[in-house]
N, C-alpha and C. Protein backbone atom coordinates (compact mmCIF):
# COMPACT_ATOMS: atom_id res chain seq x y z
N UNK A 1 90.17 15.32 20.36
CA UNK A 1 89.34 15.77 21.44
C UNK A 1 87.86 15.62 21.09
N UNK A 2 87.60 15.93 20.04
CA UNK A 2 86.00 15.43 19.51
C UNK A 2 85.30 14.16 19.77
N UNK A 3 86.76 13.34 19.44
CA UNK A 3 86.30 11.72 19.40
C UNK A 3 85.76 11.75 20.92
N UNK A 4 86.35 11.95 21.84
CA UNK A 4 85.85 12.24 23.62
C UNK A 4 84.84 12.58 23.99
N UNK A 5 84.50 13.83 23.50
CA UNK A 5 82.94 14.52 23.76
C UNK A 5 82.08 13.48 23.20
N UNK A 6 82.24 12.79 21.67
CA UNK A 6 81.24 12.20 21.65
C UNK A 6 80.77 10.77 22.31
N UNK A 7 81.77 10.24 22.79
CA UNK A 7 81.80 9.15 23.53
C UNK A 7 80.63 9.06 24.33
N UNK A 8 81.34 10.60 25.46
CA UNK A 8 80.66 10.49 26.85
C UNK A 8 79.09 10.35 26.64
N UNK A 9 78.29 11.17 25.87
CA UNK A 9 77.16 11.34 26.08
C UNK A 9 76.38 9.56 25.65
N UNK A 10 77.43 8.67 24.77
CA UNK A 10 76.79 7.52 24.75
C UNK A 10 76.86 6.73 25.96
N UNK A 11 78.02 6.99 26.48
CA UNK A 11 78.26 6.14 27.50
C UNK A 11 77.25 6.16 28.70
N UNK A 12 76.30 7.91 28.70
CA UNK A 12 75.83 7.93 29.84
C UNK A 12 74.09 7.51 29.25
N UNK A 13 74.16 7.65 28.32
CA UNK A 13 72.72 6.64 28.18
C UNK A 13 72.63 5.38 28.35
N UNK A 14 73.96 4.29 28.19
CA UNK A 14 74.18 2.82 28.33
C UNK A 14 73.93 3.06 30.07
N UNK A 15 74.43 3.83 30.48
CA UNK A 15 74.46 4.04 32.38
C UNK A 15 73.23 4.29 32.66
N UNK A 16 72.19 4.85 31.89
CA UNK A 16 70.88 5.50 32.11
C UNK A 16 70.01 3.88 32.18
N UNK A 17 70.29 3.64 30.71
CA UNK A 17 70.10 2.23 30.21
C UNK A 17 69.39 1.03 31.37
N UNK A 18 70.92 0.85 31.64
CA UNK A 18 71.63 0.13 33.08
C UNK A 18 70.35 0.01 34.06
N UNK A 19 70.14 1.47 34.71
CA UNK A 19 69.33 1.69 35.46
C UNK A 19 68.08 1.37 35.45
N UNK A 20 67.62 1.67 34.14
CA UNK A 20 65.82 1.51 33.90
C UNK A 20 65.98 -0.18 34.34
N UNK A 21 66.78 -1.07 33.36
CA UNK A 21 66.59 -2.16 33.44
C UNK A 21 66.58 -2.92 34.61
N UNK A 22 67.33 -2.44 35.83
CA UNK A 22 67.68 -2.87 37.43
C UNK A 22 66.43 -2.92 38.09
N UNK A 23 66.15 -4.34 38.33
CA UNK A 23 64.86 -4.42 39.12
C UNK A 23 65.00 -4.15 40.73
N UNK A 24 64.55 -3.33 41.43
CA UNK A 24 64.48 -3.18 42.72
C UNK A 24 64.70 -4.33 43.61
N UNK A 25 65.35 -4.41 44.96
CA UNK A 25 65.52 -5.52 45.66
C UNK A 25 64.19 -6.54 45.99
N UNK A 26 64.41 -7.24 46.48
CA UNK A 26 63.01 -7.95 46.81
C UNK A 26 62.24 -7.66 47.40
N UNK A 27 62.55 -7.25 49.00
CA UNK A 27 62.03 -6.01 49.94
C UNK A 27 61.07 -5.14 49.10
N UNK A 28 61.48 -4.54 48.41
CA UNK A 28 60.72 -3.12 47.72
C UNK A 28 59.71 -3.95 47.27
N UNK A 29 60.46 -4.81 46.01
CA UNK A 29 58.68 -5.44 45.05
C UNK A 29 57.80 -6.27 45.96
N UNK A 30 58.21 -6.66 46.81
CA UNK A 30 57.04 -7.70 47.72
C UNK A 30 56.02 -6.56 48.44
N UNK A 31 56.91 -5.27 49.13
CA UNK A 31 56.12 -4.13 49.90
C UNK A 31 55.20 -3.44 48.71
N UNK A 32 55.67 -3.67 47.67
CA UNK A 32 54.98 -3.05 46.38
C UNK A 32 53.57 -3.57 46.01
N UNK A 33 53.70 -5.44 45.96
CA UNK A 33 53.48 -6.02 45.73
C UNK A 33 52.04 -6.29 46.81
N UNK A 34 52.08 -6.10 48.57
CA UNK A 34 51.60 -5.99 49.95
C UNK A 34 50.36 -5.16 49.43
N UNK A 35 50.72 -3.40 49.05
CA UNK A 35 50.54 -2.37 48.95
C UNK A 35 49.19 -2.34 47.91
N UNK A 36 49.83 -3.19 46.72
CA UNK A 36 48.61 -3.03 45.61
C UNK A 36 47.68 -4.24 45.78
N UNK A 37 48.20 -5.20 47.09
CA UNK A 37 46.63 -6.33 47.11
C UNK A 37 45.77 -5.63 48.49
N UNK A 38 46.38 -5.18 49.05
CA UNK A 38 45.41 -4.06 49.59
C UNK A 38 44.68 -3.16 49.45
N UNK A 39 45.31 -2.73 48.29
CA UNK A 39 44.45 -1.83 47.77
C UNK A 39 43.27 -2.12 47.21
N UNK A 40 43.98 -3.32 46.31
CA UNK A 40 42.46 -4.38 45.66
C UNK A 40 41.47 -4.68 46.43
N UNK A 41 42.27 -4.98 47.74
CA UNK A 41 40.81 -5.83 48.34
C UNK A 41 39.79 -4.30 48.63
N UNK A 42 40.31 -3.26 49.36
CA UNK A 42 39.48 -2.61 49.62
C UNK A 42 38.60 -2.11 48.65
N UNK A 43 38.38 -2.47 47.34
CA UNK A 43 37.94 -2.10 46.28
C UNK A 43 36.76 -3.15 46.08
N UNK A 44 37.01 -3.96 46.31
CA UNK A 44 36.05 -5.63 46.45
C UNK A 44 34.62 -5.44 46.94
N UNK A 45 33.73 -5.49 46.63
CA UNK A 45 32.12 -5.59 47.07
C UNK A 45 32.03 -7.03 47.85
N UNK A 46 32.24 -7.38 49.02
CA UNK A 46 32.36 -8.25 49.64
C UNK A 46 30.29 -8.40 49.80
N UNK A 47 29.92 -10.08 50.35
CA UNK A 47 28.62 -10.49 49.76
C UNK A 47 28.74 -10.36 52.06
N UNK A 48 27.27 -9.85 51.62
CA UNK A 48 26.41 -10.17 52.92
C UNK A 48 26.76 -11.24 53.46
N UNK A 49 27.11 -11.63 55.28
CA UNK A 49 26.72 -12.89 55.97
C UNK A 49 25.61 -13.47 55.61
N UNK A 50 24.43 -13.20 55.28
CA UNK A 50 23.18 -14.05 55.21
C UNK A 50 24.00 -14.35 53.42
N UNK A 51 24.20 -13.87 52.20
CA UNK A 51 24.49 -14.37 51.25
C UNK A 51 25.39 -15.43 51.24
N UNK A 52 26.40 -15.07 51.68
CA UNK A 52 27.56 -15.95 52.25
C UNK A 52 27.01 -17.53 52.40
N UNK A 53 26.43 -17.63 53.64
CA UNK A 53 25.53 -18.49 54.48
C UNK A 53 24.85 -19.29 53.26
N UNK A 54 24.28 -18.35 52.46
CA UNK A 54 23.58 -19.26 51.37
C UNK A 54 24.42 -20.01 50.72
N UNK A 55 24.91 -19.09 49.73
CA UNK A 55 25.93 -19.92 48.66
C UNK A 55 26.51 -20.88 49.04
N UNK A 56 26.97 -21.18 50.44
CA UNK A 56 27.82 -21.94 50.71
C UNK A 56 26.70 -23.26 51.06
N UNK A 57 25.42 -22.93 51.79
CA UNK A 57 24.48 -24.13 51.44
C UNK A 57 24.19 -25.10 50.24
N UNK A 58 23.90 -23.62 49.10
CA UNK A 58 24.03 -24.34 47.95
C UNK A 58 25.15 -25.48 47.41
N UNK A 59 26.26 -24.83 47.85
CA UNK A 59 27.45 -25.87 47.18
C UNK A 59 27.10 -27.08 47.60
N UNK A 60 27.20 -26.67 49.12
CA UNK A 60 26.82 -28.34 50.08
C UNK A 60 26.05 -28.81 49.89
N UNK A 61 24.86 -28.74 49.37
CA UNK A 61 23.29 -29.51 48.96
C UNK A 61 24.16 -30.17 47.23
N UNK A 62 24.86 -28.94 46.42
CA UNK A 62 25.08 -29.65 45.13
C UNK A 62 26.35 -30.53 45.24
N UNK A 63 27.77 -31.03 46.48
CA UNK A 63 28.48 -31.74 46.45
C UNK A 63 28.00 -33.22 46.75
N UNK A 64 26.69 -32.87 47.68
CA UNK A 64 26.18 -33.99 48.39
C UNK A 64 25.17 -35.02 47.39
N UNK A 65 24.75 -33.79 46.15
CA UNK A 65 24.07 -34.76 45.41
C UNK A 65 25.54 -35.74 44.54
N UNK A 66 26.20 -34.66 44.08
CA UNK A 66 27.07 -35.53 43.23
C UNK A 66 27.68 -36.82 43.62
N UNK A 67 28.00 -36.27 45.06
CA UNK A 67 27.85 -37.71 45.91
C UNK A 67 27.66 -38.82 45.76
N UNK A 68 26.38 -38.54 46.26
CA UNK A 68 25.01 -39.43 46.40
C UNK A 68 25.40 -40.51 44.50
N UNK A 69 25.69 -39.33 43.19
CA UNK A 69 25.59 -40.36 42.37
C UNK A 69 26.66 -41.02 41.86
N UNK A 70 27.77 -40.57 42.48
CA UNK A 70 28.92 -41.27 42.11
C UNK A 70 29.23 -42.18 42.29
N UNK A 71 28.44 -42.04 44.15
CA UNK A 71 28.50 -43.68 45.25
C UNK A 71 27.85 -44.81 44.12
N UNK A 72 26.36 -44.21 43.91
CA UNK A 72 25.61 -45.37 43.18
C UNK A 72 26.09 -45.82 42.11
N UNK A 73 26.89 -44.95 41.42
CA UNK A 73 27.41 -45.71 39.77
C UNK A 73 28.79 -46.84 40.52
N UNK A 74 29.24 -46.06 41.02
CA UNK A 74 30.74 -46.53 41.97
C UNK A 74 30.00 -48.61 42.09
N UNK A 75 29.24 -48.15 43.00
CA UNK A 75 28.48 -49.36 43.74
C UNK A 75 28.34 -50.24 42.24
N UNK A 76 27.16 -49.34 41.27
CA UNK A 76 26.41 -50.58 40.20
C UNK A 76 27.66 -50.87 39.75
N UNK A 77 28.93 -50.56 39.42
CA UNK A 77 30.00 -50.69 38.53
C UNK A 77 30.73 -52.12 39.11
N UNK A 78 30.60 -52.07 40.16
CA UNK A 78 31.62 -52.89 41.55
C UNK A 78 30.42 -54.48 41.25
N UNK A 79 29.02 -54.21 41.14
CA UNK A 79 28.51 -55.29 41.23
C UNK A 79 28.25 -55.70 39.97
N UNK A 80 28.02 -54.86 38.64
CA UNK A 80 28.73 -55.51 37.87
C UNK A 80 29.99 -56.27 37.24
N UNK A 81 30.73 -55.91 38.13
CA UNK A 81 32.21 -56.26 37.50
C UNK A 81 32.72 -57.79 38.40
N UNK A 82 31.39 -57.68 39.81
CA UNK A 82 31.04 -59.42 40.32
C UNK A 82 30.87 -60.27 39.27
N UNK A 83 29.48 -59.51 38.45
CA UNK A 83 28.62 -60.55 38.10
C UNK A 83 29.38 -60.55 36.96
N UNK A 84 30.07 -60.02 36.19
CA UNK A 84 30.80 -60.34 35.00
C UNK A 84 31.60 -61.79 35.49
N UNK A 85 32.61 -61.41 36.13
CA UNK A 85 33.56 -62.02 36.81
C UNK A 85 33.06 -63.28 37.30
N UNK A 86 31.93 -63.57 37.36
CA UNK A 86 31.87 -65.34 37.85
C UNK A 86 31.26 -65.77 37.29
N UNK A 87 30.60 -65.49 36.00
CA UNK A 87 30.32 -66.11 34.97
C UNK A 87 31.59 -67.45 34.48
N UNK A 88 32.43 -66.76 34.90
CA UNK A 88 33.95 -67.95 34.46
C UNK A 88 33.96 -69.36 35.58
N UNK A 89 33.41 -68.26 36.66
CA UNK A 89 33.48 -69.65 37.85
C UNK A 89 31.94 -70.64 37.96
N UNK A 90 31.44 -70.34 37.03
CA UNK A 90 30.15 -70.87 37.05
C UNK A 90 29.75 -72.25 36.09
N UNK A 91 31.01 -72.07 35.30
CA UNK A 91 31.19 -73.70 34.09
C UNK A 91 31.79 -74.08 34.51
């Protein structure tokens, strides 16, 4: 009868066990999941319309330069790779 008593109390920590390890359905962690990016955002120092407005000028003034120099290397690269290139057709 001893051997019994001591069983049970292991058995119900493997059952306890069990439990901790059981991740909640999907439902729960996604509503969980809903719950704490809401929360985040309301925590967020969101930037002024007039800041906004800026930064986003800035980008556009700095995509437009990179642009501007990629075209030109793009271009000198293209007309060098003419003038390489018919040097052969030129003897």
């Amino acid at each position: 009868m001893a051997k019994s008593n001591e069983k049970a109390p292991v058995e119900n920590t493997k059952a306890k066990k069990k439990d901790k390890n059981k991740k909640p359905n999907i439902f729960v962690r996604m509503g969980r999941k809903l719950k704490e990016t809401f929360s985040e955002l309301k925590r967020v120092s969101w930037p002024s319309f007039g800041k906004a407005l800026k930064s986003t000028g800035v980008v556009l003034v700095i995509v437009l330069i990179f642009l501007v120099i990629v075209t030109g290397v793009n271009i000198g690269f293209t007309e060098l790779l003419e003038y390489v290139t018919s040097w052969g057709n030129v003897g």
